[in-house]
PDB file of N, CA and C in Angstrom:
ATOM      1  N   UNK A   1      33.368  13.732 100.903  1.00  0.00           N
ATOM      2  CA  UNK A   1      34.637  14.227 101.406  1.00  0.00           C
ATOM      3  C   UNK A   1      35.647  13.072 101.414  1.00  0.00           C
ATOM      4  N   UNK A   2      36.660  13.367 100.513  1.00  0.00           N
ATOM      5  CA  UNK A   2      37.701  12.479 100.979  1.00  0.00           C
ATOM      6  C   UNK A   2      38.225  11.873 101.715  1.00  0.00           C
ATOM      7  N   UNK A   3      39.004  10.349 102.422  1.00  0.00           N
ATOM      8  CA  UNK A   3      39.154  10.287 103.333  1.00  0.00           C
ATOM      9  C   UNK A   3      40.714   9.309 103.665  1.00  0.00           C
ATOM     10  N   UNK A   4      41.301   8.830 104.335  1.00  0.00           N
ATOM     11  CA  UNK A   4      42.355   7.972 104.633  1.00  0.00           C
ATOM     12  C   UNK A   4      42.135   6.902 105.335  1.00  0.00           C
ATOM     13  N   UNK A   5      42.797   6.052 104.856  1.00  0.00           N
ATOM     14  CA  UNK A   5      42.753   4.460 105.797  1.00  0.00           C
ATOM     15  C   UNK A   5      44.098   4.809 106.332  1.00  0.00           C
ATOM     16  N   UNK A   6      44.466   4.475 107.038  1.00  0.00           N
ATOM     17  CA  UNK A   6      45.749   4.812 107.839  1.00  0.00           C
ATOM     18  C   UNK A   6      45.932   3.089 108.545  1.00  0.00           C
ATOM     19  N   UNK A   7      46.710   2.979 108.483  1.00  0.00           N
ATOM     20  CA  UNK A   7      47.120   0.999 109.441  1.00  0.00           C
ATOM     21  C   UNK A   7      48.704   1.630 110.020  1.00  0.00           C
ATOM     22  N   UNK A   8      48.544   0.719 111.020  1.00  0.00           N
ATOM     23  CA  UNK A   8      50.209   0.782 111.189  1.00  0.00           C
ATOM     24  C   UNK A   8      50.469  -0.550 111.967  1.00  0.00           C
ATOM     25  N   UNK A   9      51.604  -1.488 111.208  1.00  0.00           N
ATOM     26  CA  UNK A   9      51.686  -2.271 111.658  1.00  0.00           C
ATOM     27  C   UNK A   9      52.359  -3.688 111.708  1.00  0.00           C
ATOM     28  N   UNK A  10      52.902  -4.504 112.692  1.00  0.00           N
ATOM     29  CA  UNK A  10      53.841  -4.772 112.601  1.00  0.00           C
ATOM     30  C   UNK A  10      53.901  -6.581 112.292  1.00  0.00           C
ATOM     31  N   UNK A  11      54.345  -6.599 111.666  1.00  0.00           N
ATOM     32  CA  UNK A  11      54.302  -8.533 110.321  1.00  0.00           C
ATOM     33  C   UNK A  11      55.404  -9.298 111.282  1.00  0.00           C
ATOM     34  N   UNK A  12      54.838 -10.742 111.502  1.00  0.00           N
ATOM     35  CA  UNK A  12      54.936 -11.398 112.297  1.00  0.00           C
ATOM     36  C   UNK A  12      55.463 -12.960 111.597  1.00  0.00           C
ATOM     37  N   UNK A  13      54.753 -12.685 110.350  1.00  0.00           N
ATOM     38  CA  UNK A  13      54.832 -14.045 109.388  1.00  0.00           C
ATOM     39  C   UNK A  13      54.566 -13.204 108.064  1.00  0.00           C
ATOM     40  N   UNK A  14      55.776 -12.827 107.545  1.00  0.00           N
ATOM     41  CA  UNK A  14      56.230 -12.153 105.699  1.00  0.00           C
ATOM     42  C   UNK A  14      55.060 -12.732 104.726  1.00  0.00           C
ATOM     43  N   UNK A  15      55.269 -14.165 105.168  1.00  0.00           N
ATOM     44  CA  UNK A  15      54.797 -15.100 103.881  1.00  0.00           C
ATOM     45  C   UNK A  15      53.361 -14.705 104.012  1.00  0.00           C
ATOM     46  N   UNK A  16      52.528 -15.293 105.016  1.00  0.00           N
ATOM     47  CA  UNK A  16      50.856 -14.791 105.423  1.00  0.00           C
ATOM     48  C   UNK A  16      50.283 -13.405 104.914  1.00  0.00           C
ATOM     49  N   UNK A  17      51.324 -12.488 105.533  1.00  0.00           N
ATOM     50  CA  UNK A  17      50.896 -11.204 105.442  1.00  0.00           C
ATOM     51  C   UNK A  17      50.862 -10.988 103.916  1.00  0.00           C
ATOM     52  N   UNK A  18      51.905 -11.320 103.198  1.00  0.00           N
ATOM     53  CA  UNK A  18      52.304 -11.189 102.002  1.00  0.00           C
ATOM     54  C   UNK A  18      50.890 -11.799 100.957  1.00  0.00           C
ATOM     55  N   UNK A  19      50.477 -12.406 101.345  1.00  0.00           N
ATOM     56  CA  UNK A  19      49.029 -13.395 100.791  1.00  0.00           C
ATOM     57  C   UNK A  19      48.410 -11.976 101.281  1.00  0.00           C
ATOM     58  N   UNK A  20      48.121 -11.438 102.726  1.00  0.00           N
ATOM     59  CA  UNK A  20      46.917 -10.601 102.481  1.00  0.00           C
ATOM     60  C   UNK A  20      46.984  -9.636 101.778  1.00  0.00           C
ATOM     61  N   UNK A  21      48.439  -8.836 101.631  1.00  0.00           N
ATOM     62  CA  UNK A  21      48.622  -7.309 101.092  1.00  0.00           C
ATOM     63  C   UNK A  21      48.109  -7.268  99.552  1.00  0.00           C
ATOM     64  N   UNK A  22      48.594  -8.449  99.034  1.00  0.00           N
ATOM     65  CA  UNK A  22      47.804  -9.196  97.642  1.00  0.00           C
ATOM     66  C   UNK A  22      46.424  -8.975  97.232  1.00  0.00           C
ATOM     67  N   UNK A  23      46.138  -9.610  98.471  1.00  0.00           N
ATOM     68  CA  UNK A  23      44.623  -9.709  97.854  1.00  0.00           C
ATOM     69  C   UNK A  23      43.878  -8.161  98.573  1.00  0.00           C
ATOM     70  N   UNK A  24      44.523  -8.008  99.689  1.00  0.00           N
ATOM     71  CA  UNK A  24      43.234  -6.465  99.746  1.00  0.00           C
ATOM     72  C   UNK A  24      43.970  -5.224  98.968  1.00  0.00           C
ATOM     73  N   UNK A  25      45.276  -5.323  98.177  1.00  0.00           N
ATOM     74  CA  UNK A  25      45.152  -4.152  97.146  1.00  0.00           C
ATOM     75  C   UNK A  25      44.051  -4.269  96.398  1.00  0.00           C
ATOM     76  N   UNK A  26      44.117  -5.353  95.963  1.00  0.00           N
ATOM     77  CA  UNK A  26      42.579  -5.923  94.698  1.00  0.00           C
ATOM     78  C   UNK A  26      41.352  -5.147  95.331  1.00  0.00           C
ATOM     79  N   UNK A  27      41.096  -5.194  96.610  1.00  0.00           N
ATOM     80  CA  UNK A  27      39.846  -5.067  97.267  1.00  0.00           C
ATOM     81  C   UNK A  27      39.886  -3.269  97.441  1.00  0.00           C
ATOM     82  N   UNK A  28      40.990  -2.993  97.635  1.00  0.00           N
ATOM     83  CA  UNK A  28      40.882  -1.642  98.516  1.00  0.00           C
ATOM     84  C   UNK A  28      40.712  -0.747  96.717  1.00  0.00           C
ATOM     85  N   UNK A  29      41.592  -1.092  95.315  1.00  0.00           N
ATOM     86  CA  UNK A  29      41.304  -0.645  94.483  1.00  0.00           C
ATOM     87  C   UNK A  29      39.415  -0.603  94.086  1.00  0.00           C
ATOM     88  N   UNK A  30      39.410  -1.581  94.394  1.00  0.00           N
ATOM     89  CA  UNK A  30      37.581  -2.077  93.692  1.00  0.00           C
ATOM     90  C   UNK A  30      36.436  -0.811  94.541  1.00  0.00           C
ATOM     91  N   UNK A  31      37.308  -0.426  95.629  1.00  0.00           N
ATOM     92  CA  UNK A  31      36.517   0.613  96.716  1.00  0.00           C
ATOM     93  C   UNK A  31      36.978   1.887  96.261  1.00  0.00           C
ATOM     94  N   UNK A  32      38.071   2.062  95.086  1.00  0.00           N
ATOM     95  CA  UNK A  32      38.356   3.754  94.459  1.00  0.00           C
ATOM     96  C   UNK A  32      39.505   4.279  95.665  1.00  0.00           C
ATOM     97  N   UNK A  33      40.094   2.832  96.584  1.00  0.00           N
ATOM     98  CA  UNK A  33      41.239   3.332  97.232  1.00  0.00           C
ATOM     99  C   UNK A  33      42.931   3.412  96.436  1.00  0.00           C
ATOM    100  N   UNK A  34      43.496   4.186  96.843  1.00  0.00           N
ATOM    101  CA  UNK A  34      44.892   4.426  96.379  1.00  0.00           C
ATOM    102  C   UNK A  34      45.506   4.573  97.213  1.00  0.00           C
ATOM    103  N   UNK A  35      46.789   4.081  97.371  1.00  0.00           N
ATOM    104  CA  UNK A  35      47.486   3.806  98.142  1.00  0.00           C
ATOM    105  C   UNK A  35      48.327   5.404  97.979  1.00  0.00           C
ATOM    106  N   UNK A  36      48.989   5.967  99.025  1.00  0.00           N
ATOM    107  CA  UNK A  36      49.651   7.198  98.811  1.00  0.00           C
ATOM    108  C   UNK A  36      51.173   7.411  99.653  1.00  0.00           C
ATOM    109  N   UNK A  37      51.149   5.924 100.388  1.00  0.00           N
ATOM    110  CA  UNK A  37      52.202   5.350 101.718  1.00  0.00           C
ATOM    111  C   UNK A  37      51.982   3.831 101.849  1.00  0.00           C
ATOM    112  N   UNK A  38      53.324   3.436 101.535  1.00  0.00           N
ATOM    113  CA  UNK A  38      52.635   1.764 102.036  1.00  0.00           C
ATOM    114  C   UNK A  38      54.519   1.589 102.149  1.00  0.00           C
ATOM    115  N   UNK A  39      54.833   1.477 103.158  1.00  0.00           N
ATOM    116  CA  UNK A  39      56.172   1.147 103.938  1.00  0.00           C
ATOM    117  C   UNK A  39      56.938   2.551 103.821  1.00  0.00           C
ATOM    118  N   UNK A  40      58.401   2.211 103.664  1.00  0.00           N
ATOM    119  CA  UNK A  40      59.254   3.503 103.749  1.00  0.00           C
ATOM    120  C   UNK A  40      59.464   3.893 104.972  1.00  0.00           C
ATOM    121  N   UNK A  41      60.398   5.085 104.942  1.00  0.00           N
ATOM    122  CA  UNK A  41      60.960   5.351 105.562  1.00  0.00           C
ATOM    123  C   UNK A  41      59.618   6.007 106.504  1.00  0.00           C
ATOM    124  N   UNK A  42      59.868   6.168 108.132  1.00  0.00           N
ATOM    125  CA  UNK A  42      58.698   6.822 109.143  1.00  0.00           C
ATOM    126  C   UNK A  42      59.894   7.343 110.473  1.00  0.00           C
ATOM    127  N   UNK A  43      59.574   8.020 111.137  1.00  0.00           N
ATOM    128  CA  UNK A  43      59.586   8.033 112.020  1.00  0.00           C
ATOM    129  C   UNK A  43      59.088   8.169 113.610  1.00  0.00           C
ATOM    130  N   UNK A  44      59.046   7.311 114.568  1.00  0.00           N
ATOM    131  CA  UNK A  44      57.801   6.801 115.392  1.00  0.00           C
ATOM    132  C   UNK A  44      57.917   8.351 116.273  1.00  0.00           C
ATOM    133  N   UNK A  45      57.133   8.688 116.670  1.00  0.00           N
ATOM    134  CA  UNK A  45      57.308  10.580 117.887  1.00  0.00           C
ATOM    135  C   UNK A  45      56.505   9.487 119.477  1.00  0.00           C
ATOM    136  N   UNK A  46      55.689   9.034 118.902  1.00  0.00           N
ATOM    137  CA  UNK A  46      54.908   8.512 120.236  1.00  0.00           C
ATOM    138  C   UNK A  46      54.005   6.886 119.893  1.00  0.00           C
ATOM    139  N   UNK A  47      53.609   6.560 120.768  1.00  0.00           N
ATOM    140  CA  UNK A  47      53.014   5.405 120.947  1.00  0.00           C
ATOM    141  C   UNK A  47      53.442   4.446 120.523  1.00  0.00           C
ATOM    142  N   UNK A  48      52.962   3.121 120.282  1.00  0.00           N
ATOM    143  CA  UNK A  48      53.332   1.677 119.782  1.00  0.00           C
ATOM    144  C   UNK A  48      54.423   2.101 118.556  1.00  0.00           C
ATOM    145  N   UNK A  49      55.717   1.210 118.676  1.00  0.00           N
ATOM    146  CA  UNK A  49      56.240   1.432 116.986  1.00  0.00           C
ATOM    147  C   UNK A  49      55.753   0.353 116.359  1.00  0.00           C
ATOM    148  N   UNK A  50      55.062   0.612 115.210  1.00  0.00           N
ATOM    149  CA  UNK A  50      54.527  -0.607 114.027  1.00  0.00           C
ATOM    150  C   UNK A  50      55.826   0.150 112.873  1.00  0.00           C
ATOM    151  N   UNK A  51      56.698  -1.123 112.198  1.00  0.00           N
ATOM    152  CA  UNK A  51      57.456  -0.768 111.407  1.00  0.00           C
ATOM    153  C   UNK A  51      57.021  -0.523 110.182  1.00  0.00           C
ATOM    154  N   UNK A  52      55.697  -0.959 109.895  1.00  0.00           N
ATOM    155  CA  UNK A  52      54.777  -0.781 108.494  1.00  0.00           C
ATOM    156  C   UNK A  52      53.867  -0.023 108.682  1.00  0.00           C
ATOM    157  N   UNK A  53      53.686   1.143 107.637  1.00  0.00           N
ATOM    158  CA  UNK A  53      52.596   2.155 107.812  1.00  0.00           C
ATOM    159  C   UNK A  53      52.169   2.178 106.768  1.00  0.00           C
ATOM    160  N   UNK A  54      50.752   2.068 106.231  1.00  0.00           N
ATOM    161  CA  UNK A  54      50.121   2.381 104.961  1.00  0.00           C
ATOM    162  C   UNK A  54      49.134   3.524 104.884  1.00  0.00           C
ATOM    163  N   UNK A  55      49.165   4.317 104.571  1.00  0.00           N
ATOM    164  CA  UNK A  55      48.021   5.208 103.962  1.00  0.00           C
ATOM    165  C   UNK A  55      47.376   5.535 102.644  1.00  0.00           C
ATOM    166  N   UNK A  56      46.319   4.877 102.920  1.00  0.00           N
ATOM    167  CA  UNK A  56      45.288   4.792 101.381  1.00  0.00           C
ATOM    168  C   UNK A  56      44.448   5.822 101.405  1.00  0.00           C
ATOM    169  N   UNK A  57      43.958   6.725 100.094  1.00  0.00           N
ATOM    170  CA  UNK A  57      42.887   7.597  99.686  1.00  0.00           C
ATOM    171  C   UNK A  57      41.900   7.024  99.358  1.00  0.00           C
ATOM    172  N   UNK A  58      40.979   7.550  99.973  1.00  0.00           N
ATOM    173  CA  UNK A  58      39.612   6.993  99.434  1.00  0.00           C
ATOM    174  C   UNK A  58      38.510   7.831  99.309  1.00  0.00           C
ATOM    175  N   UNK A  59      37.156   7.856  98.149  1.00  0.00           N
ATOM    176  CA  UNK A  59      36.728   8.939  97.733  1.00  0.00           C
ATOM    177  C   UNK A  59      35.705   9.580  99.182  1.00  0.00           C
ATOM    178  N   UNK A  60      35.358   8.590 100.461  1.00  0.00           N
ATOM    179  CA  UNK A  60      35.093   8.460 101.177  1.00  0.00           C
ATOM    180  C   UNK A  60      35.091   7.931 102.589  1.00  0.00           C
ATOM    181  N   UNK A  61      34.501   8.283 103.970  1.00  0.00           N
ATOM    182  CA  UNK A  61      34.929   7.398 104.888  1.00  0.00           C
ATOM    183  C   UNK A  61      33.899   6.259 104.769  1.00  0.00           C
ATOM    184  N   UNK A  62      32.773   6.447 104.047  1.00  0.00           N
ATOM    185  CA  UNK A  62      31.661   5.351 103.713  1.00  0.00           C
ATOM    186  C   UNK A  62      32.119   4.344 102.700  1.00  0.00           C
ATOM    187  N   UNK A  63      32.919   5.031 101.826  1.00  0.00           N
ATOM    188  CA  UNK A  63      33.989   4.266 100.368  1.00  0.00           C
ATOM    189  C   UNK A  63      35.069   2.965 101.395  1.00  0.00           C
ATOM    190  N   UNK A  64      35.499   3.672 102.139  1.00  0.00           N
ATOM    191  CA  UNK A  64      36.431   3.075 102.987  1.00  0.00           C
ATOM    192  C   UNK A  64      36.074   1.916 103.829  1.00  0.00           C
ATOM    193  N   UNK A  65      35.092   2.516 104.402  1.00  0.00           N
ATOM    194  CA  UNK A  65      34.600   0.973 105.293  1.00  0.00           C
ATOM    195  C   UNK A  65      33.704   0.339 104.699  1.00  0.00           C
ATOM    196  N   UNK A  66      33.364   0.278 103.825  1.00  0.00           N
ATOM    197  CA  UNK A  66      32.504  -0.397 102.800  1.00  0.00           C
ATOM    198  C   UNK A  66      33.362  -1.383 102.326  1.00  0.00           C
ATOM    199  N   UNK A  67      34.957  -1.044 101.950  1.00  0.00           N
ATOM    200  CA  UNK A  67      35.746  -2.016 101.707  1.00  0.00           C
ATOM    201  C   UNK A  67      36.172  -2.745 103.108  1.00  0.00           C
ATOM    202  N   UNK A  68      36.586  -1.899 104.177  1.00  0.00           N
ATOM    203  CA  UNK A  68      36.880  -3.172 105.092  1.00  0.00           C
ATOM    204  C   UNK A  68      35.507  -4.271 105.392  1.00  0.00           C
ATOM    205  N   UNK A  69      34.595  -3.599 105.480  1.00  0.00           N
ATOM    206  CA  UNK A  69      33.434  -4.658 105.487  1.00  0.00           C
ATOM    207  C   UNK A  69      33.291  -5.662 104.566  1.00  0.00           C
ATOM    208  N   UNK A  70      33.813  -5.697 103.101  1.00  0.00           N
ATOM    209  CA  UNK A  70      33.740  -6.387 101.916  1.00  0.00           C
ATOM    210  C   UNK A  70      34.153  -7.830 102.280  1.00  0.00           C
ATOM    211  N   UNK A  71      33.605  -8.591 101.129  1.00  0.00           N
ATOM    212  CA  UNK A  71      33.740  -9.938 101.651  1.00  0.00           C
ATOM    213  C   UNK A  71      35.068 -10.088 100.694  1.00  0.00           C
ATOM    214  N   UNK A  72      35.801  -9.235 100.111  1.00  0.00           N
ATOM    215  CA  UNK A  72      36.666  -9.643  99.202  1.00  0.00           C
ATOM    216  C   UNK A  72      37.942  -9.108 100.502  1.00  0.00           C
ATOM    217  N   UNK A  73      37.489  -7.896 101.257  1.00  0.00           N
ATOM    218  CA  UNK A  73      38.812  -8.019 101.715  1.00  0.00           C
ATOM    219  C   UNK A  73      38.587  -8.794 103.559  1.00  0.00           C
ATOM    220  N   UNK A  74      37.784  -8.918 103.867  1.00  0.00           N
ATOM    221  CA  UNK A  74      37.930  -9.824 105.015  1.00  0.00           C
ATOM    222  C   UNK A  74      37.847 -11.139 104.638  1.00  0.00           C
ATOM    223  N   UNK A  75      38.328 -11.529 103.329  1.00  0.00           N
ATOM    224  CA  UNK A  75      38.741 -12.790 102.562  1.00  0.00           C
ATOM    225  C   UNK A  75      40.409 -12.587 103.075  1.00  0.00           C
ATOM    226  N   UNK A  76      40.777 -11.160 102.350  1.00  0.00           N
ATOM    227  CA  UNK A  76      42.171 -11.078 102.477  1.00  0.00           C
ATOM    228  C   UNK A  76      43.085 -11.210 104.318  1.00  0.00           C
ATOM    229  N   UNK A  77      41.752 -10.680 104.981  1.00  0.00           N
ATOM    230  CA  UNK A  77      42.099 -10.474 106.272  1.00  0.00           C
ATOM    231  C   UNK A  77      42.458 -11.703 106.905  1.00  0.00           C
ATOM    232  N   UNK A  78      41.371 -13.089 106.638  1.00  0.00           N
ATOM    233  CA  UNK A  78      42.162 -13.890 107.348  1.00  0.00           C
ATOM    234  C   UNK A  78      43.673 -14.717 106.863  1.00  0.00           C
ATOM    235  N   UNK A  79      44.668 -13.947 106.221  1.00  0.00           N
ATOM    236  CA  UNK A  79      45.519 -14.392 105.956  1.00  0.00           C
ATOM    237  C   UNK A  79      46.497 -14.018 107.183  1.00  0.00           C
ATOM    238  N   UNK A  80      46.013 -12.149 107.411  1.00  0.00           N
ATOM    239  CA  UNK A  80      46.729 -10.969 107.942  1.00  0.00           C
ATOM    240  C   UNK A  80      46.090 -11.183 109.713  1.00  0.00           C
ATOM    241  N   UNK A  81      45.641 -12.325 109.975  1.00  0.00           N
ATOM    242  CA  UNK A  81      45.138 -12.470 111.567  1.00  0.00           C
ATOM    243  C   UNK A  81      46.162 -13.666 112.121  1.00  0.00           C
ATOM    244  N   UNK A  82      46.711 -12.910 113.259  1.00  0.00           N
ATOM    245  CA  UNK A  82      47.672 -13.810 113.387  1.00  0.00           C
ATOM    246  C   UNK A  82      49.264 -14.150 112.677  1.00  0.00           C
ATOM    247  N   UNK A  83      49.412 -12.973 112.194  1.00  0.00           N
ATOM    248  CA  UNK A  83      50.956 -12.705 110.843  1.00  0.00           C
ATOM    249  C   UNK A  83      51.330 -11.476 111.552  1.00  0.00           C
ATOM    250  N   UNK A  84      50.345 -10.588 111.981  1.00  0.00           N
ATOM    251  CA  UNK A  84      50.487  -9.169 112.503  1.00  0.00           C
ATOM    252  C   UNK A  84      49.967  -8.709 113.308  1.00  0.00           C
ATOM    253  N   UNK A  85      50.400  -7.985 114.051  1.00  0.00           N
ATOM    254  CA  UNK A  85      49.971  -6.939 115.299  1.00  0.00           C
ATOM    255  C   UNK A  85      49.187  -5.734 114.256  1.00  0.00           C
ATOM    256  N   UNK A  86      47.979  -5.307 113.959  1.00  0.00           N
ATOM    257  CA  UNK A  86      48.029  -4.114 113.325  1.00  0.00           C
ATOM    258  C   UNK A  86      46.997  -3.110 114.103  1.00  0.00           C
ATOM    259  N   UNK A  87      46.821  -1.975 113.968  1.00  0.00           N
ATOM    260  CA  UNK A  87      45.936  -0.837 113.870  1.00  0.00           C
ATOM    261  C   UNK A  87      45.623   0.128 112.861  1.00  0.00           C
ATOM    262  N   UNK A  88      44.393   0.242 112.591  1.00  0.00           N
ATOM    263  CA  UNK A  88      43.775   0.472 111.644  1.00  0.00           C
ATOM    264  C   UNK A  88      42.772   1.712 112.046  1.00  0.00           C
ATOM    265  N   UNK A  89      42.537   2.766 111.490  1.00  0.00           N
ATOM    266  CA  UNK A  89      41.603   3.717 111.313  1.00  0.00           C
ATOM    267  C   UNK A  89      41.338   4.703 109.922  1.00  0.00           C
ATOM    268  N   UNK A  90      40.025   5.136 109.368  1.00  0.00           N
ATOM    269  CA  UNK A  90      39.704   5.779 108.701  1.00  0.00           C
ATOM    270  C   UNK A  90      39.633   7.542 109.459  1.00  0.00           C
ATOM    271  N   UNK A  91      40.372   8.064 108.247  1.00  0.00           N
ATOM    272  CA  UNK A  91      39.938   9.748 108.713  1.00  0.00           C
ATOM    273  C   UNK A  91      39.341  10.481 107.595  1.00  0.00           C
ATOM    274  N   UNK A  92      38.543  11.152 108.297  1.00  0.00           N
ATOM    275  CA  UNK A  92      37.556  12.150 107.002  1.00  0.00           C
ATOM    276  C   UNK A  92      38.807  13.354 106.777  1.00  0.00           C
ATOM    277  N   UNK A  93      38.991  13.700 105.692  1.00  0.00           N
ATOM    278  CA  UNK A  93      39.945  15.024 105.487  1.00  0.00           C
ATOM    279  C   UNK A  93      39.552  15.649 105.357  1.00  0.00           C
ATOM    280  N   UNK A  94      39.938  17.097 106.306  1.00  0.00           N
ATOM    281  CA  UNK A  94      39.128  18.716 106.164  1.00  0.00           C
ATOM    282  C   UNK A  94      38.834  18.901 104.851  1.00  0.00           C
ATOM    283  N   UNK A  95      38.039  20.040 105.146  1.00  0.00           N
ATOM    284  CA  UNK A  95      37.344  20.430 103.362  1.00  0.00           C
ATOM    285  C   UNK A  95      38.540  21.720 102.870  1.00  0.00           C
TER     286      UNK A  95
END
């Protein structure tokens, strides 16, 4: 079942972050993710505002965290620790 990475979140240091978004496209592609939202226009209804929102497809929620677990993208992560405030979750999409 298909699924979404969803982040939302807010860059603290352009340059840092900019090093991670780099390297975990590389990573999140290698996992069969696609990006389907990555900035643009949002508007916040409730909770924290993060001015950056990404939502990636992925062929799975096992596809998905298989990449955040990857050593290629928690390579990318420590660029993005400390550049950003973020939140992050995977969702399974109805059938």
């Amino acid at each position: 079942m298909p699924a979404l990475w969803i982040a939302h979140v807010r860059v603290s240091d352009p340059e840092a972050y900019g090093r991670y978004a780099e390297l975990a496209t590389d990573a999140i592609a290698a996992h069969g993710g696609e990006f389907i939202a990555r900035g643009g226009r949002y508007v916040q209804l409730e909770g924290p505002d993060r001015p950056r929102n990404v939502v990636a497809r992925f062929p799975s929620v096992e596809a998905a965290e298989a990449c955040y677990r990857s050593e290629a993208y928690q390579a990318a992560m420590s660029h993005a620790k400390g550049a950003a405030e973020r939140e992050l979750c995977i969702v399974e999409l109805d059938p």
